[in-house]
Protein backbone atom coordinates (compact mmCIF):
# COMPACT_ATOMS: atom_id res chain seq x y z
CA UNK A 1 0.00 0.00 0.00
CA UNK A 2 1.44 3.88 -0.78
CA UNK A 3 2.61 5.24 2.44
CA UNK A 4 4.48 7.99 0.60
CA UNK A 5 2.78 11.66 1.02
CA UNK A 6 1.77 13.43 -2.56
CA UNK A 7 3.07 17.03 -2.56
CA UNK A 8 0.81 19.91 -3.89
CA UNK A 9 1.73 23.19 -5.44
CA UNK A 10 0.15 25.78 -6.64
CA UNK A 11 -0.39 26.89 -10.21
CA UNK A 12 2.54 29.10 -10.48
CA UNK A 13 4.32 26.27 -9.26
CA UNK A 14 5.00 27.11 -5.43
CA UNK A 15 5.24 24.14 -3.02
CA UNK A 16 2.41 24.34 -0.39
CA UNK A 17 1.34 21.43 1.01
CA UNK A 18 1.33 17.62 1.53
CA UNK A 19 -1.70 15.36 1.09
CA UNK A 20 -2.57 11.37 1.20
CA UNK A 21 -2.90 9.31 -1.75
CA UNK A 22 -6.41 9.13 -1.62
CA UNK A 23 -6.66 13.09 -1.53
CA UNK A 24 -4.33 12.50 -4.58
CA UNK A 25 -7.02 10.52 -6.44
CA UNK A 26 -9.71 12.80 -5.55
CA UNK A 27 -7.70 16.00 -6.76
CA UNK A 28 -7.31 14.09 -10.35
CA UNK A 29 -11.23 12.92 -10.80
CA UNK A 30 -12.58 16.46 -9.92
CA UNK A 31 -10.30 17.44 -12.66
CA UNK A 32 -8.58 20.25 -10.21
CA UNK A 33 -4.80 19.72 -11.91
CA UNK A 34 -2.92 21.14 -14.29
CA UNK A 35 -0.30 18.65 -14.77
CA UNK A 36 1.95 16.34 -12.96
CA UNK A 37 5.19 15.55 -12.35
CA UNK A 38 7.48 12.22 -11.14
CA UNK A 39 6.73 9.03 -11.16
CA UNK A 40 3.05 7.97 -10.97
CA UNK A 41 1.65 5.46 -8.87
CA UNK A 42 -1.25 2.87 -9.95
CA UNK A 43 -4.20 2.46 -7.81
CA UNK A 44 -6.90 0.23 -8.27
CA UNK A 45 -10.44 0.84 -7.61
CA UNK A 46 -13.74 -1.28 -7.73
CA UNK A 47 -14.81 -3.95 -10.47
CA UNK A 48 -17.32 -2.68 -12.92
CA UNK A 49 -20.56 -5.23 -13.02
CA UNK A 50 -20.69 -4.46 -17.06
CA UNK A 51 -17.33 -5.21 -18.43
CA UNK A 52 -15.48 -7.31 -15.35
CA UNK A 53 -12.87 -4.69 -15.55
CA UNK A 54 -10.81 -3.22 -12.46
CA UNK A 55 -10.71 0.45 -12.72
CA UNK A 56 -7.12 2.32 -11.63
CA UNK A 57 -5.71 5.98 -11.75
CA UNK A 58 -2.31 6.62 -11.57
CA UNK A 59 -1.24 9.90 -9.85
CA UNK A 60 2.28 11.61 -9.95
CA UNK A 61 4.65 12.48 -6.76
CA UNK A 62 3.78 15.87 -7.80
CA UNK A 63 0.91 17.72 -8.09
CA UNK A 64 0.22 21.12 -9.79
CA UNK A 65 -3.41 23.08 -9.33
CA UNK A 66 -5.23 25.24 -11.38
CA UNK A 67 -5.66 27.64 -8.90
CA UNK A 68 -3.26 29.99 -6.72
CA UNK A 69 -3.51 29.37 -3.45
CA UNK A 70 -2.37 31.82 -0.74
CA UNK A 71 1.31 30.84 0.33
CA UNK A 72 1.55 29.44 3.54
CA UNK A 73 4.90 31.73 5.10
CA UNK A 74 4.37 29.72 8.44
CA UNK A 75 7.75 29.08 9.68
CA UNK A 76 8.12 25.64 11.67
CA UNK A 77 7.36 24.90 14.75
CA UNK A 78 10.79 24.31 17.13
CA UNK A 79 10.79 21.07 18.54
CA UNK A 80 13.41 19.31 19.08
CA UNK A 81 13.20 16.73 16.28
CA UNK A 82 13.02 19.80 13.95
CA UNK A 83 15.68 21.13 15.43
CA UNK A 84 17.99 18.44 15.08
CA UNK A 85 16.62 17.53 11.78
CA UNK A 86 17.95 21.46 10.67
CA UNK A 87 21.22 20.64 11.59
CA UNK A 88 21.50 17.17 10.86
CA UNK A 89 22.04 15.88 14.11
CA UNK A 90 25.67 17.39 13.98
CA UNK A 91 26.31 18.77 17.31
CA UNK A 92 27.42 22.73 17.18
CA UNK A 93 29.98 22.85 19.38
CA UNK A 94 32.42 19.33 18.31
CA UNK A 95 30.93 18.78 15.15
CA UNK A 96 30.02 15.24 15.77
CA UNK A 97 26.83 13.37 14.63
CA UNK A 98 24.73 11.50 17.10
CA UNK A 99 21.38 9.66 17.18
CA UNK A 100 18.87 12.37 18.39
CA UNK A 101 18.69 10.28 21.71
CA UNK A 102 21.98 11.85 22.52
CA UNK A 103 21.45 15.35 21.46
CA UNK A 104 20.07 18.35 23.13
CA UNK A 105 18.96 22.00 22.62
CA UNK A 106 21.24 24.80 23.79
CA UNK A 107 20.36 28.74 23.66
CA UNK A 108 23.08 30.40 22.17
CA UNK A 109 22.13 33.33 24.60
CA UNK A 110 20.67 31.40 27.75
CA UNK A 111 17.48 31.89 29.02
CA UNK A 112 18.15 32.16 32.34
CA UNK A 113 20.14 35.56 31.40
CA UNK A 114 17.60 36.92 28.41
CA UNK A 115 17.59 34.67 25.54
CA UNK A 116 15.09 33.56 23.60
CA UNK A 117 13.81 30.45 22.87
CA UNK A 118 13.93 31.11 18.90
CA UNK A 119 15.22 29.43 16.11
CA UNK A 120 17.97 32.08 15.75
CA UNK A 121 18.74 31.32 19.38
CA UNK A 122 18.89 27.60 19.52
CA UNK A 123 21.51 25.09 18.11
CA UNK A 124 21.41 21.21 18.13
CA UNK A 125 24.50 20.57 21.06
CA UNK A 126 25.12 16.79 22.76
CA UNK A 127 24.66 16.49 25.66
CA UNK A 128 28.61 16.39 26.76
CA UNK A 129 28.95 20.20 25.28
CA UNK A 130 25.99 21.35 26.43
CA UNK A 131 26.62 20.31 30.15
CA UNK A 132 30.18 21.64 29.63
CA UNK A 133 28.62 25.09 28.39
CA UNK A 134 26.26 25.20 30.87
CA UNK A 135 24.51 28.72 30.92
CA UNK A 136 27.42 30.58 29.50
CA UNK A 137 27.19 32.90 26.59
CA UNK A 138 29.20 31.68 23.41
CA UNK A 139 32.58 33.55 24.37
CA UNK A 140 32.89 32.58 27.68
CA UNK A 141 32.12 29.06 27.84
CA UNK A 142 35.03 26.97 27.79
CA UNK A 143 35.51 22.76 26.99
CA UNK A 144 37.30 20.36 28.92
CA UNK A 145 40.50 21.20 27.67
CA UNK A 146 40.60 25.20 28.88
CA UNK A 147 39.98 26.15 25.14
CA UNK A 148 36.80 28.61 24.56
CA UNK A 149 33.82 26.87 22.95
CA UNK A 150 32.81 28.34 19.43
CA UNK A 151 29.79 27.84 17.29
CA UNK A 152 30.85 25.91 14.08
CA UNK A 153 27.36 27.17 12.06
CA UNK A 154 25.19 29.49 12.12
CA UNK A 155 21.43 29.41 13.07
CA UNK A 156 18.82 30.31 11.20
CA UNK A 157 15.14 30.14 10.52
CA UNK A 158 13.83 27.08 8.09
CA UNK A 159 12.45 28.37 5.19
CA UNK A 160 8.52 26.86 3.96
CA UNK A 161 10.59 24.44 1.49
CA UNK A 162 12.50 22.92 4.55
CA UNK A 163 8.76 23.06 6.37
CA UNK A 164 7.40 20.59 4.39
CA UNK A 165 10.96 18.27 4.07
CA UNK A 166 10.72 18.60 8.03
CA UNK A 167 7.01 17.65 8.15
CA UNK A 168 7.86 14.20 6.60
CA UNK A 169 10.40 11.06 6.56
CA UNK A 170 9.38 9.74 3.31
CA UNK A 171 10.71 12.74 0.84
CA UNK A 172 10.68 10.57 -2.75
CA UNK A 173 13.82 11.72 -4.40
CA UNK A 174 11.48 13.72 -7.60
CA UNK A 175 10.37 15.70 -4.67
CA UNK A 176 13.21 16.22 -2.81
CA UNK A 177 14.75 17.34 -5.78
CA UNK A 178 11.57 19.62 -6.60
CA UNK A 179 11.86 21.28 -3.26
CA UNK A 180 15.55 21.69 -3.21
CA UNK A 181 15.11 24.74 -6.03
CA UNK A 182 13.29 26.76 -3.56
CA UNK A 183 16.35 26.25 -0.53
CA UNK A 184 18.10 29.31 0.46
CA UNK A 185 21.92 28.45 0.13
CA UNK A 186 22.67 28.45 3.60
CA UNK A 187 20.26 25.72 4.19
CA UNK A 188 22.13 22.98 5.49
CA UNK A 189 20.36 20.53 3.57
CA UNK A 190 22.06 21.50 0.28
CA UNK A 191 25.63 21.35 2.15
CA UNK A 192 27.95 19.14 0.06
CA UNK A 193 29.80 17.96 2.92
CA UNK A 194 26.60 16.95 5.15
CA UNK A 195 27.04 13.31 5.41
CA UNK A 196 23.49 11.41 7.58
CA UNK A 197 23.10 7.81 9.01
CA UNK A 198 26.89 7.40 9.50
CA UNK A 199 27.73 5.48 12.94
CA UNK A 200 29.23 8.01 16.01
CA UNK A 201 32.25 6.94 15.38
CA UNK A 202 33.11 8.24 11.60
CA UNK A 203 32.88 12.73 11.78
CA UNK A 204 31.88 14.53 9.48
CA UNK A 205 33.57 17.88 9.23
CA UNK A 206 31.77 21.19 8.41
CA UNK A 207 32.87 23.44 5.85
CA UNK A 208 33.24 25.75 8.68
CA UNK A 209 35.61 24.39 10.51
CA UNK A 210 37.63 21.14 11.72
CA UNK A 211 36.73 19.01 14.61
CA UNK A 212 38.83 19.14 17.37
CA UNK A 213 40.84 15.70 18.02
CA UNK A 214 40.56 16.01 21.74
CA UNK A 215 36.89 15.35 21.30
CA UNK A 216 37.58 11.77 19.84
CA UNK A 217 38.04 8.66 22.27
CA UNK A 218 40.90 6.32 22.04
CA UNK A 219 38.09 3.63 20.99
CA UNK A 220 36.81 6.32 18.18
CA UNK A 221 40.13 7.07 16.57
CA UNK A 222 40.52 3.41 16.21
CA UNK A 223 37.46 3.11 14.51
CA UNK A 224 38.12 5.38 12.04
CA UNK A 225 41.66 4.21 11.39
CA UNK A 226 40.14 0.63 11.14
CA UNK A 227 37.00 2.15 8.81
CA UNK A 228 39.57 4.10 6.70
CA UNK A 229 41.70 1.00 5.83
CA UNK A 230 38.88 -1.26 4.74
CA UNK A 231 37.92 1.78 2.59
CA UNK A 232 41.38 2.28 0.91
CA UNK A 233 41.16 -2.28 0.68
CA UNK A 234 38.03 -1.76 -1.18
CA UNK A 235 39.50 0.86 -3.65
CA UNK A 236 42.50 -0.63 -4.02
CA UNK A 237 40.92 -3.91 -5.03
CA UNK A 238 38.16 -2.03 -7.32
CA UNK A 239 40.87 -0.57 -9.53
């Protein structure tokens, strides 16, 4: 059965919402499209008593109105799992990624001294770095080492386009690749070097700046030694 949610635009071609399958079909047989876009999916309906035939409609990933409808500038709501989901569970402080079970949200400017709790406020932090900065202003905070803690990106506020990827897990890749032409370039879903699902143990590094080593464990560096060999077997034996 499609699981996968259709997404709608308007007719000048402006992502607004998502809808179910079945709101899909409906949308085609009141003849309220202009035209469609990736891959269709078949569905089947009843059995006609006159010819014994099934009936089916098949309805794109994408679907495109005939009317305008009024653009929906709601910015997300911050939860946590948006939060992380932002900045792809890469902690802002160490530049590690963790399973959101491990990660936490720190105010740039605490609350307890003034800040707000606003998406130009908040970063995704683990938990080590966010106990270690406490309720310290970026600037005065320091790690374990002595060294002050800086910010390795920015914050900022999603735009609708990151909305709807946000809203859902099951982004096809003709809509994913739809949405991505209305991304502002510093979202951090267009970053080149944003690398997801890869175990604690492998970093990825921001364009912004280099992970410290003293954040690594004797067990991690291992890891990645061992991970980078098999890599460098693999292309060796590729070749």
């Amino acid at each position: 059965m499609q699981t996968n949610k259709i997404l709608v635009c308007d007719r000048g071609g402006a992502p607004h919402h998502w809808v179910t399958w079945q709101d899909g079909v409906v949308l085609k047989y009141k003849d309220l499209l202009s035209y469609e876009m990736g891959d269709p999916s078949v569905f089947h309906g009843g059995v006609s008593r006159m010819t014994g035939l099934q009936s089916t409609v098949d309805v794109g990933q994408i679907l495109f109105l005939r009317e305008t409808l009024k653009y929906d500038a709601r910015i997300p709501p911050l939860t946590n799992q948006n939060l992380f989901a932002r900045d792809l569970n890469i902690c802002g402080y160490c530049g590690r990624h963790f399973s959101e079970a491990k990660l936490s949200r720190d105010h740039i400017h605490p609350t307890s001294t003034g800040g707000l709790n606003t998406w130009t406020n908040t970063v995704t932090a683990c938990k080590p770095c966010n106990h270690m900065k406490a309720d310290l202003p970026i600037g005065k905070a320091r790690d374990e080492d002595g060294d002050l803690m800086q910010l390795l990106y920015v914050p900022y506020v999603p735009s609708h386009a990151e909305r709807l990827i946000l809203q859902t897990r099951n982004v096809l890749f003709d809509q994913m690749e739809y949405l991505k032409q209305f991304l502002p370039k510093h979202s951090r879903i267009l970053q080149k070097n944003a690398i997801l699902g890869l175990p604690e143990a492998v970093v990825p590094v921001t364009e912004e700046a280099q992970v410290k080593k003293h954040f690594y464990t004797g067990k991690e560096l291992s890891a990645m030694k061992h991970a980078s060999e098999i890599a460098n077997s693999k292309a060796k034996r590729s070749k």
